[in-house]
Structures are given as C-alpha cells and as structure tokens.
N, C-alpha and C. Protein backbone atom coordinates (compact mmCIF):
# COMPACT_ATOMS: atom_id res chain seq x y z
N UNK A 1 17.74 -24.15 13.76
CA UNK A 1 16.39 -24.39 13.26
C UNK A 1 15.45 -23.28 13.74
N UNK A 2 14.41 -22.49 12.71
CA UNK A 2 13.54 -21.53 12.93
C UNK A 2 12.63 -22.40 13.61
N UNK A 3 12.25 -21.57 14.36
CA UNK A 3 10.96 -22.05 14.75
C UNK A 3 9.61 -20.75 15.38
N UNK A 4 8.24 -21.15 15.28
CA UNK A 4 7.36 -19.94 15.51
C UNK A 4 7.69 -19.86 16.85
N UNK A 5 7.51 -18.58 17.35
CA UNK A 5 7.60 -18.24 18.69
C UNK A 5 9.06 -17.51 18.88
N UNK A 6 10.20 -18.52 18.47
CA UNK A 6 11.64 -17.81 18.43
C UNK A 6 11.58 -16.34 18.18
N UNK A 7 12.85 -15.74 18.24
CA UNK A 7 13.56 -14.46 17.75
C UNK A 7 13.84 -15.01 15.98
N UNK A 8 13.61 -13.68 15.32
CA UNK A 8 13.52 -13.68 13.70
C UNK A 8 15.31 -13.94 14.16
N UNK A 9 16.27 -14.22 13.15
CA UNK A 9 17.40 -13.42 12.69
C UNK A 9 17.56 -12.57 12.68
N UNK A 10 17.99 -11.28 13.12
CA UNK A 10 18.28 -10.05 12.37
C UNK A 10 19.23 -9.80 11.29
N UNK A 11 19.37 -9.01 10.49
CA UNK A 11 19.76 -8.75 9.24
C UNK A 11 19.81 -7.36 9.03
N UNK A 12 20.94 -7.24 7.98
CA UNK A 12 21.01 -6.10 7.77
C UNK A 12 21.32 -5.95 5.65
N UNK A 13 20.56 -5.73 5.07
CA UNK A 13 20.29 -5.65 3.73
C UNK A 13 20.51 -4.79 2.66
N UNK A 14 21.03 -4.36 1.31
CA UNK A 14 20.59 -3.11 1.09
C UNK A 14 19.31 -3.77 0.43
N UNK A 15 18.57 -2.35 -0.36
CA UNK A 15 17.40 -2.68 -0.89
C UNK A 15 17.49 -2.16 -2.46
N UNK A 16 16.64 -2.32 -3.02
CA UNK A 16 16.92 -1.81 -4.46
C UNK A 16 17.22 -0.38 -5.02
N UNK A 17 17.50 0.40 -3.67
CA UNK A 17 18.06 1.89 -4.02
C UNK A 17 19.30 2.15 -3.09
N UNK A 18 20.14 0.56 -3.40
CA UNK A 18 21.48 0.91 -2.22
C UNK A 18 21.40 1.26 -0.62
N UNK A 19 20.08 1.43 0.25
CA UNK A 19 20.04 1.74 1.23
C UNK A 19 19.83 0.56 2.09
N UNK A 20 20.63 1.01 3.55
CA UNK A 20 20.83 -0.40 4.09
C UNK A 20 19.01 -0.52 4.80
N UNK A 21 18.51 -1.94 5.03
CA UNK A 21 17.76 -2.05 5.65
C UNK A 21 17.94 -3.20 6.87
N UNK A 22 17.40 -2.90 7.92
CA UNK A 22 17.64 -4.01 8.57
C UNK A 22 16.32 -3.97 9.33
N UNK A 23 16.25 -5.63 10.12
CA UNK A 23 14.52 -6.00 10.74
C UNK A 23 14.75 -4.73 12.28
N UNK A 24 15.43 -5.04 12.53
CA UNK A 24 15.02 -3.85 14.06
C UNK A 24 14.57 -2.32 13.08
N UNK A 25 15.16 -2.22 11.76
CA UNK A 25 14.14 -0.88 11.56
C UNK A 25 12.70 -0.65 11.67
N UNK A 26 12.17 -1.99 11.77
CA UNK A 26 10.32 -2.23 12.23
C UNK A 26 9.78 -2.21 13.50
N UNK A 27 10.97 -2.21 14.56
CA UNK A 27 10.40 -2.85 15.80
C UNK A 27 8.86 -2.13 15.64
N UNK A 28 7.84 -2.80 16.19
CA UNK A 28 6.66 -2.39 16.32
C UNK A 28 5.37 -2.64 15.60
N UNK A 29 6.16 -3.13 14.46
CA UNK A 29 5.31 -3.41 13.42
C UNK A 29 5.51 -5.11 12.91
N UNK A 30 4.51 -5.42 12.16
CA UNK A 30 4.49 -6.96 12.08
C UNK A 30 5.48 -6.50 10.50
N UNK A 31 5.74 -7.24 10.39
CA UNK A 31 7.02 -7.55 8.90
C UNK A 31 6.83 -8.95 8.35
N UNK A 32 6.29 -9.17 6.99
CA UNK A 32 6.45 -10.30 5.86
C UNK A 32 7.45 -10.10 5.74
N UNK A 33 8.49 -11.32 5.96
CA UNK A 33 9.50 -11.68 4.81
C UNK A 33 9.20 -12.65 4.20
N UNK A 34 9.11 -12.30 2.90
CA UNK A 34 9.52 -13.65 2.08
C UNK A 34 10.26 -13.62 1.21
N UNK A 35 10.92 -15.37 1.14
CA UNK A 35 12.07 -15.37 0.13
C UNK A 35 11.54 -15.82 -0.91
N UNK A 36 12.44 -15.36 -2.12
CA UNK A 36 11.97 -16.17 -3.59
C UNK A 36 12.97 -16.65 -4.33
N UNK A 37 12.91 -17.06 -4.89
CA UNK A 37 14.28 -17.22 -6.32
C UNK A 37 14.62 -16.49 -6.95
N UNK A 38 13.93 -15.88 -7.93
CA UNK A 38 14.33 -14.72 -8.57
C UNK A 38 13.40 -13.42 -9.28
N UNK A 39 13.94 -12.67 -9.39
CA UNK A 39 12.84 -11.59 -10.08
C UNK A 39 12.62 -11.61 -11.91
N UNK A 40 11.37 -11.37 -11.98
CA UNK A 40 10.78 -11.37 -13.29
C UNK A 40 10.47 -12.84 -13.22
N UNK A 41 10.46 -14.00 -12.74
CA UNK A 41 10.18 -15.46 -13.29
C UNK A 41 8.53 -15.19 -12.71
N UNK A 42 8.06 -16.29 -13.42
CA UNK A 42 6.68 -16.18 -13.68
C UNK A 42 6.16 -16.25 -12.01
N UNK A 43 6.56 -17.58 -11.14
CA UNK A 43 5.63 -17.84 -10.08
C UNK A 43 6.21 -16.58 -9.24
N UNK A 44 7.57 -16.45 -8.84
CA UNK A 44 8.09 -14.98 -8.60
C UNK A 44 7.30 -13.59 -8.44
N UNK A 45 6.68 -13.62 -10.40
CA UNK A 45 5.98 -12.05 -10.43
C UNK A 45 4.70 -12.35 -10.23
N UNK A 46 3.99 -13.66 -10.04
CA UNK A 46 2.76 -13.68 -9.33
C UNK A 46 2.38 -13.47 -8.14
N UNK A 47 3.79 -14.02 -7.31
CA UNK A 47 3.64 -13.70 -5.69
C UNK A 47 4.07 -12.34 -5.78
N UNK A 48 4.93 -11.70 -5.97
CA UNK A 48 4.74 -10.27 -5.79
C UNK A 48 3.71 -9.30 -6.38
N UNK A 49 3.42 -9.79 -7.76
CA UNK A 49 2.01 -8.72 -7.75
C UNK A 49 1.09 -9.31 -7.17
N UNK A 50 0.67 -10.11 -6.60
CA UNK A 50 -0.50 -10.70 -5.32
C UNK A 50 0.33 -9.95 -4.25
N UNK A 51 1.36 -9.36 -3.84
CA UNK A 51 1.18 -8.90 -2.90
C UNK A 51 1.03 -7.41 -2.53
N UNK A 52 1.09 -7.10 -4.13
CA UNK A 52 1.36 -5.63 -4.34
C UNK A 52 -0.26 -4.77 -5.23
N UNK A 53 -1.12 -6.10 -5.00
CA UNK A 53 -2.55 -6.12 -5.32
C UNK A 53 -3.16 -5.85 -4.06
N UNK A 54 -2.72 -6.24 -2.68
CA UNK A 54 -3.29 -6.84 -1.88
C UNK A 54 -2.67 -5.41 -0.85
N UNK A 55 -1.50 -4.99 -0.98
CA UNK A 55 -0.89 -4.17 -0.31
C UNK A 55 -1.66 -3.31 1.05
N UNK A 56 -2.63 -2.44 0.15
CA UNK A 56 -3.13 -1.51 0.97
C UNK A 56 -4.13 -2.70 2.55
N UNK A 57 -4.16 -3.64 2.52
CA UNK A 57 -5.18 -3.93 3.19
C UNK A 57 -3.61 -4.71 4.09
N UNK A 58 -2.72 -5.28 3.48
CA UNK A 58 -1.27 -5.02 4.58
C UNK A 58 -0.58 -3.93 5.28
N UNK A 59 -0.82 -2.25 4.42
CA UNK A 59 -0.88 -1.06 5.24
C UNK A 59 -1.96 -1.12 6.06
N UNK A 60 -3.12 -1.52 6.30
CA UNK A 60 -4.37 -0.99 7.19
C UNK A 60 -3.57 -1.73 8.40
N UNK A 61 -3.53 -2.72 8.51
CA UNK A 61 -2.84 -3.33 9.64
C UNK A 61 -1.36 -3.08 10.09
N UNK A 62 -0.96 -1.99 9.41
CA UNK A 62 0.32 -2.02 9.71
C UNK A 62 1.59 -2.65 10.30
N UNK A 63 1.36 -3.23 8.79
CA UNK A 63 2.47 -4.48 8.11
C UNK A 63 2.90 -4.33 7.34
N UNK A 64 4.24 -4.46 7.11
CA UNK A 64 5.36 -3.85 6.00
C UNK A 64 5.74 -5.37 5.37
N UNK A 65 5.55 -5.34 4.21
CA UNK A 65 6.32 -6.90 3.29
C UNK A 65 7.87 -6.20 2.85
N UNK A 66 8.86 -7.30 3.10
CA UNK A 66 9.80 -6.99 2.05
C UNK A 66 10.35 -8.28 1.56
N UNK A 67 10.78 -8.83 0.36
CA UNK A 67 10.85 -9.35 -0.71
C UNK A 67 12.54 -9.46 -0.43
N UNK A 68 13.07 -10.89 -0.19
CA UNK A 68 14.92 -11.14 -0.12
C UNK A 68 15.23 -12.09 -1.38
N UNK A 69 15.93 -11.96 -1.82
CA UNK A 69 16.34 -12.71 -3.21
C UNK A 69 18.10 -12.44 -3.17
N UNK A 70 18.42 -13.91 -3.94
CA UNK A 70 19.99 -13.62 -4.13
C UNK A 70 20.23 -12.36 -5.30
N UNK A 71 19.23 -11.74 -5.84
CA UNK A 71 19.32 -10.82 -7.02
C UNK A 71 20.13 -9.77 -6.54
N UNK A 72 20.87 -9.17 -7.46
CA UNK A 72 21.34 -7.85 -7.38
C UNK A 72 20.28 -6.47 -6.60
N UNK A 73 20.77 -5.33 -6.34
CA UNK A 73 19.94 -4.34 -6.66
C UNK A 73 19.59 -3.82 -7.44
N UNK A 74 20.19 -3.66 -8.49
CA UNK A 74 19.95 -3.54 -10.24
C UNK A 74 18.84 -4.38 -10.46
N UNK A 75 18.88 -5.40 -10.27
CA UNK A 75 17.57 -6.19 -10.73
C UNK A 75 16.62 -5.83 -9.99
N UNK A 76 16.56 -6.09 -8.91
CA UNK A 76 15.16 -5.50 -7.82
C UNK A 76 14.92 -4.51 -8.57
N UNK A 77 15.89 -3.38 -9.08
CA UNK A 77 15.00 -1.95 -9.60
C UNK A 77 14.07 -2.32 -10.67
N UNK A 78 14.91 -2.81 -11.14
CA UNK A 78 13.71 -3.05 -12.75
C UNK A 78 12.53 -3.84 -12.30
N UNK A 79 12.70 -4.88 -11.46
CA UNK A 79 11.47 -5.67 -10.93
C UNK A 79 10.12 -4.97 -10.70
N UNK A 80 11.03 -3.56 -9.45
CA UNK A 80 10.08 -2.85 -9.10
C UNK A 80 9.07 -1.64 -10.23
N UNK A 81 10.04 -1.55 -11.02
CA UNK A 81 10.00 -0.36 -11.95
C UNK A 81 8.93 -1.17 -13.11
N UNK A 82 9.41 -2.27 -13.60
CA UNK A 82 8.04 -2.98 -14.23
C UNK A 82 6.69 -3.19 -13.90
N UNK A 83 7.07 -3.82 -12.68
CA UNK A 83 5.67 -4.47 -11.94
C UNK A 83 4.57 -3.10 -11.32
N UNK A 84 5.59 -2.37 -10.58
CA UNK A 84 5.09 -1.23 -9.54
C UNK A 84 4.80 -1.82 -8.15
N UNK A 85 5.87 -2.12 -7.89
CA UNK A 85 5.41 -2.79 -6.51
C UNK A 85 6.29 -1.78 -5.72
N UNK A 86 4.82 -2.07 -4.64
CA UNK A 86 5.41 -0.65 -3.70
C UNK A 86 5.99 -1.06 -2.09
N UNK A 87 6.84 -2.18 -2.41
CA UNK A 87 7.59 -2.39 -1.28
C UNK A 87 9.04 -2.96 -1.78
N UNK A 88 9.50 -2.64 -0.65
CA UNK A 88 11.07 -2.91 -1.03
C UNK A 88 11.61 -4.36 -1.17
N UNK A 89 12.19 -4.81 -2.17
CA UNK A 89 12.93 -5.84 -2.52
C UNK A 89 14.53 -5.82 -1.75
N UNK A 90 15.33 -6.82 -0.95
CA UNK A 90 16.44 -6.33 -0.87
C UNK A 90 17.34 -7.71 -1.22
N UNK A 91 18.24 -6.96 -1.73
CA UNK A 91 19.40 -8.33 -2.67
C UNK A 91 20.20 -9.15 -1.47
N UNK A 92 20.51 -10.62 -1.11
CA UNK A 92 21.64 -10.87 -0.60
C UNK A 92 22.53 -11.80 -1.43
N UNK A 93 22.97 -11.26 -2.33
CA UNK A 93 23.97 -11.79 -3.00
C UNK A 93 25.00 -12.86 -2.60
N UNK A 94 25.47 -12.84 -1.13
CA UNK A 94 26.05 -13.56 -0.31
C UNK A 94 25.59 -14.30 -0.23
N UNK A 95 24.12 -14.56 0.02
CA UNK A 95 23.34 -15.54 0.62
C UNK A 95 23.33 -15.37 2.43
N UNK A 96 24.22 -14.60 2.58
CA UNK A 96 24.11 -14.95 4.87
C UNK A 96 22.93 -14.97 5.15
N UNK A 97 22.33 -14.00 4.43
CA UNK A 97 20.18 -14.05 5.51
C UNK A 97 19.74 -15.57 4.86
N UNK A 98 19.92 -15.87 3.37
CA UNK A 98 19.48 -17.05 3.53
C UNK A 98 19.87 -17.84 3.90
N UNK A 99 20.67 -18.12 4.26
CA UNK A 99 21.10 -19.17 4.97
C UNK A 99 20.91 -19.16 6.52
N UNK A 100 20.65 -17.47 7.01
CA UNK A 100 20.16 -17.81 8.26
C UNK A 100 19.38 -18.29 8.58
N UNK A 101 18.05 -17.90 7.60
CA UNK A 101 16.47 -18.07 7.71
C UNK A 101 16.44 -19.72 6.97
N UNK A 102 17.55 -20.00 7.00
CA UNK A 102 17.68 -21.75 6.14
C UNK A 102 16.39 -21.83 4.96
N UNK A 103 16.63 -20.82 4.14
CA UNK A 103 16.36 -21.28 2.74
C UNK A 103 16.97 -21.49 1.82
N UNK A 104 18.25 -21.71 1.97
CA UNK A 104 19.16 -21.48 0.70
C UNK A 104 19.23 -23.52 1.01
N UNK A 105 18.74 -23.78 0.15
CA UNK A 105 18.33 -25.58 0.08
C UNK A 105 18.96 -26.10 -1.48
N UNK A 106 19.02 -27.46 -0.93
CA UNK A 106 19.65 -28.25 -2.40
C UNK A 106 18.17 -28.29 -3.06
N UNK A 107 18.45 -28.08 -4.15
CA UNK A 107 16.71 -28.29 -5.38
C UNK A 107 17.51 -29.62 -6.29
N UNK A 108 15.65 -30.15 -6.70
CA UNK A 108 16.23 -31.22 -7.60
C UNK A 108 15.35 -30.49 -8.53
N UNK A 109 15.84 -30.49 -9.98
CA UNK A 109 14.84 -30.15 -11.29
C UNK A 109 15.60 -31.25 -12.48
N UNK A 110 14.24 -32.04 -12.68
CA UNK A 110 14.85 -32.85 -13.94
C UNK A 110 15.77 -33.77 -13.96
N UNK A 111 15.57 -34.23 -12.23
CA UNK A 111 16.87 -34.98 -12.18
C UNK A 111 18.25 -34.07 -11.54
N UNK A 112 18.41 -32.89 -11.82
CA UNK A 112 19.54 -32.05 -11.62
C UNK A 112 19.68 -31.47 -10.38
N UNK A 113 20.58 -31.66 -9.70
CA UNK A 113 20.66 -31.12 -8.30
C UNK A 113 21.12 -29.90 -8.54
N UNK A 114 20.95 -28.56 -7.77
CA UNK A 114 21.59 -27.56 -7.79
C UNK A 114 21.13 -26.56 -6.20
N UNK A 115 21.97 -25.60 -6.17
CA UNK A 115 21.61 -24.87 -4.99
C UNK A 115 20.42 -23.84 -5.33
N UNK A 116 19.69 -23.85 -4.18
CA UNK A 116 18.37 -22.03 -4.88
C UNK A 116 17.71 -21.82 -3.35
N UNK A 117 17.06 -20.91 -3.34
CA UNK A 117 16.13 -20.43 -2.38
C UNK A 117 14.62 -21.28 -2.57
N UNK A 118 14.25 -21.56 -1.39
CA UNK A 118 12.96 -22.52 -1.54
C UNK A 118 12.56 -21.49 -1.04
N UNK A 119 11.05 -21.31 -1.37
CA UNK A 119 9.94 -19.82 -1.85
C UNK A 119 9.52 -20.42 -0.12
N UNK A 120 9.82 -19.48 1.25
CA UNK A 120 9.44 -19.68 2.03
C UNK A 120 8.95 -17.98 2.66
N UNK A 121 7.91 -17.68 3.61
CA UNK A 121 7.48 -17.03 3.95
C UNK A 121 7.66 -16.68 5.39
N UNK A 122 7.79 -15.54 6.24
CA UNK A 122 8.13 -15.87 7.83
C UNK A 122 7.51 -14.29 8.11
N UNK A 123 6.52 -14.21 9.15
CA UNK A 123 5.50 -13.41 9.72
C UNK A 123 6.37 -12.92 10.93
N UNK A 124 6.45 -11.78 10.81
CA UNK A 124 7.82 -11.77 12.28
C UNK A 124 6.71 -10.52 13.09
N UNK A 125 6.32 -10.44 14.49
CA UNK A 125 5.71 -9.54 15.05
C UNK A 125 6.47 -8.46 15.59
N UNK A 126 5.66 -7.47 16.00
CA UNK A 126 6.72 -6.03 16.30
C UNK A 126 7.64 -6.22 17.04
N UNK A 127 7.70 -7.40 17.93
CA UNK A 127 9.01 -7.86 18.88
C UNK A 127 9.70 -8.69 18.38
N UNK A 128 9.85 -8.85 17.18
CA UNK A 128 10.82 -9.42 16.52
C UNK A 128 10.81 -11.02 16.55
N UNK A 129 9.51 -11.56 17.14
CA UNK A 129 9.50 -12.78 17.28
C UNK A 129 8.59 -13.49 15.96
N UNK A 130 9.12 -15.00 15.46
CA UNK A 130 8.38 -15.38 14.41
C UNK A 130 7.26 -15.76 14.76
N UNK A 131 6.16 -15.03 13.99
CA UNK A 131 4.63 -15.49 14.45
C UNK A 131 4.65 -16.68 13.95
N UNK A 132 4.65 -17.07 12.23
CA UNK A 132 4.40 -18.07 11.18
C UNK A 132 5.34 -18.20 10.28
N UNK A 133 5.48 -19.35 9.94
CA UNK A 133 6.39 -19.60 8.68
C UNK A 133 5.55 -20.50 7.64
N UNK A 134 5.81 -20.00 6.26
CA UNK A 134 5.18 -20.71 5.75
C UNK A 134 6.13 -21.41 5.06
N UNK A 135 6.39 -22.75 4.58
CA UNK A 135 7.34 -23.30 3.63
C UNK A 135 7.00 -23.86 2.31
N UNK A 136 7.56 -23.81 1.48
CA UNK A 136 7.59 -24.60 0.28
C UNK A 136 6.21 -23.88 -0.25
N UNK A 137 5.91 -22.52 -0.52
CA UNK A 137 4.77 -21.61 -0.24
C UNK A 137 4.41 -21.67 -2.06
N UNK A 138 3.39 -22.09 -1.99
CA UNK A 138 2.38 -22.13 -3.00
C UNK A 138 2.08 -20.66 -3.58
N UNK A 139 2.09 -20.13 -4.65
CA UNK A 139 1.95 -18.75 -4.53
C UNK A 139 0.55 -18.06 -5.22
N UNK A 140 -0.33 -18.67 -5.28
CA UNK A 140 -1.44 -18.60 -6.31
C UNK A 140 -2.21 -17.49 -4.81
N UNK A 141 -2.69 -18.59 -3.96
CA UNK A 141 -3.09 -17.76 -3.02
C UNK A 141 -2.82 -17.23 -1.63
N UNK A 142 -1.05 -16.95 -1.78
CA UNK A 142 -0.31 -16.93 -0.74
C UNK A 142 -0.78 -15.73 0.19
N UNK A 143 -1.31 -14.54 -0.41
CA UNK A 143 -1.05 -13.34 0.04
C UNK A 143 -2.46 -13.64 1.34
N UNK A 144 -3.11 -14.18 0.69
CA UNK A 144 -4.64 -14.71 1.37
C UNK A 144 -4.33 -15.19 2.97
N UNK A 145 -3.10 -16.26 2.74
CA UNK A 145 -2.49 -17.07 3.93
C UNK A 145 -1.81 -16.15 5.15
N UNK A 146 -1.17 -14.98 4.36
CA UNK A 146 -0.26 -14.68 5.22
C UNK A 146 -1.11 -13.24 6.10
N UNK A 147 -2.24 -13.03 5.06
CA UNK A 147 -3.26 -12.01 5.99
C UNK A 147 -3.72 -12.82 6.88
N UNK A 148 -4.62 -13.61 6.49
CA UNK A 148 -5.30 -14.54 7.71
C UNK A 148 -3.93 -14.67 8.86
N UNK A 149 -3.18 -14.74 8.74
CA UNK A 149 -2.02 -15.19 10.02
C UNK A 149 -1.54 -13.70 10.76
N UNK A 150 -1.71 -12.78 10.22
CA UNK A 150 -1.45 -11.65 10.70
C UNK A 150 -2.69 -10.49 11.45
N UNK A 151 -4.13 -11.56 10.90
CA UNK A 151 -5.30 -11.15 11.68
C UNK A 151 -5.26 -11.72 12.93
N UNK A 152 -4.62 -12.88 13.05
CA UNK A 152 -5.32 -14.25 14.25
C UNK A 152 -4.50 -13.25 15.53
N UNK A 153 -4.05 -12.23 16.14
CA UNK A 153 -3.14 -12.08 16.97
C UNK A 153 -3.24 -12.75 18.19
C-alpha cells in the first residue's frame, strides 16, 4: 500500500522515443506521475492538454510531469505529435509500474467488469518520497490540484 510520506516505487520505462526512463533520473526535482487509461480518449486528452497548458508554470518550479499508460510507444508518439505536449509519455505494456503504484484496478462499466488503470496522480519530491496522491482524479481541474500541492512544501 502507497502511502504519502513513503519511498515512490522506482521504475524504469521507455518513453515515446524508445528511451529508457527511470524516477532516480530526477533525483532533485519534484516529478508528477500520473496514470491514465489511454491516449487520444476524451477525459485522457483533457488532462494532458491541462497539463501541457499549464506546463511552463510546472517548469518555473522545477517539476517535470510524465504521463504512464498501458499504451504502446507508437501511440504516445502520435499522442504527443497531435496534441504537442511537451512532456514525456512512457508505455508499460506489462503493466509492472502499474501495478506497483496499484492502479491497475477491476472497473465496472455498464454492469461489465473488466481490468484498466484508475486515472490516479502521485507528487513524488526530489528524494523520491510521495508528497500526494491523488485518486480516482477528476480531470477538469486537476492540473490546478496538483500545483497547489507542489507549492505547500
């Protein structure tokens, strides 16, 4: 079980140009992760262009977002290449990070059970510890939430 205060997971990712990424590549810096379901779906490309609207005032504080999805890297490219979002998306196809960061959850839709990523958010500080998590993350005015949590130090 995550919890604030703990050690993030570490991970090691590629990103949408095949290159590996992993969280100790930040030490020092605060790091958004958040997970989503998938790329191009509507609530999806709202939370990422809210965050890719909002970006430069996440560079002033120097804070890096990156974006985990079971998607390919192929897809992240086009995601990025449509939208213009200027942070890295990285695929886990496997699912291991989600399931570390325990988002990979049973969903009900319509009655229908199936497996997916629940849209959760996790504020990790330059020591690798979780500041905030946000869950079951609303995305209209998410980007709003996760600044305010990355001002409060």
């Amino acid at each position: 079980m995550l919890e604030e205060g703990k050690k993030a997971p570490v991970f090691k990712l590629k990103d949408q140009d095949g290159k590996t990424v992993s969280l100790n590549d930040f030490k020092g810096k605060d790091v958004i992760l958040y997970f989503y379901p998938k790329d191009d779906t509507p609530g999806c490309t709202t939370e990422a262009c809210n965050f890719r609207d909002e970006f430069p005032k996440f560079q002033n504080i120097n804070a890096v977002i990156l974006g985990i999805s079971p998607d390919s890297e192929a897809s992240h490219k086009k995601f990025i290449a449509k939208y213009g979002l200027p942070f890295s998306l990285l695929s886990d196809e496997n699912k291991e990070v989600l399931e570390k960061y325990d988002v990979w959850k049973e969903k009900n839709m319509y009655g229908k059970k199936y497996m997916g990523v629940e849209r959760t958010t996790f504020v990790i500080d330059g020591d690798g510890k979780i500041k905030k998590i946000f869950n079951k993350v609303k995305v209209s005015n998410h980007y709003n939430e996760v600044l305010e949590a990355l001002k409060s130090k």
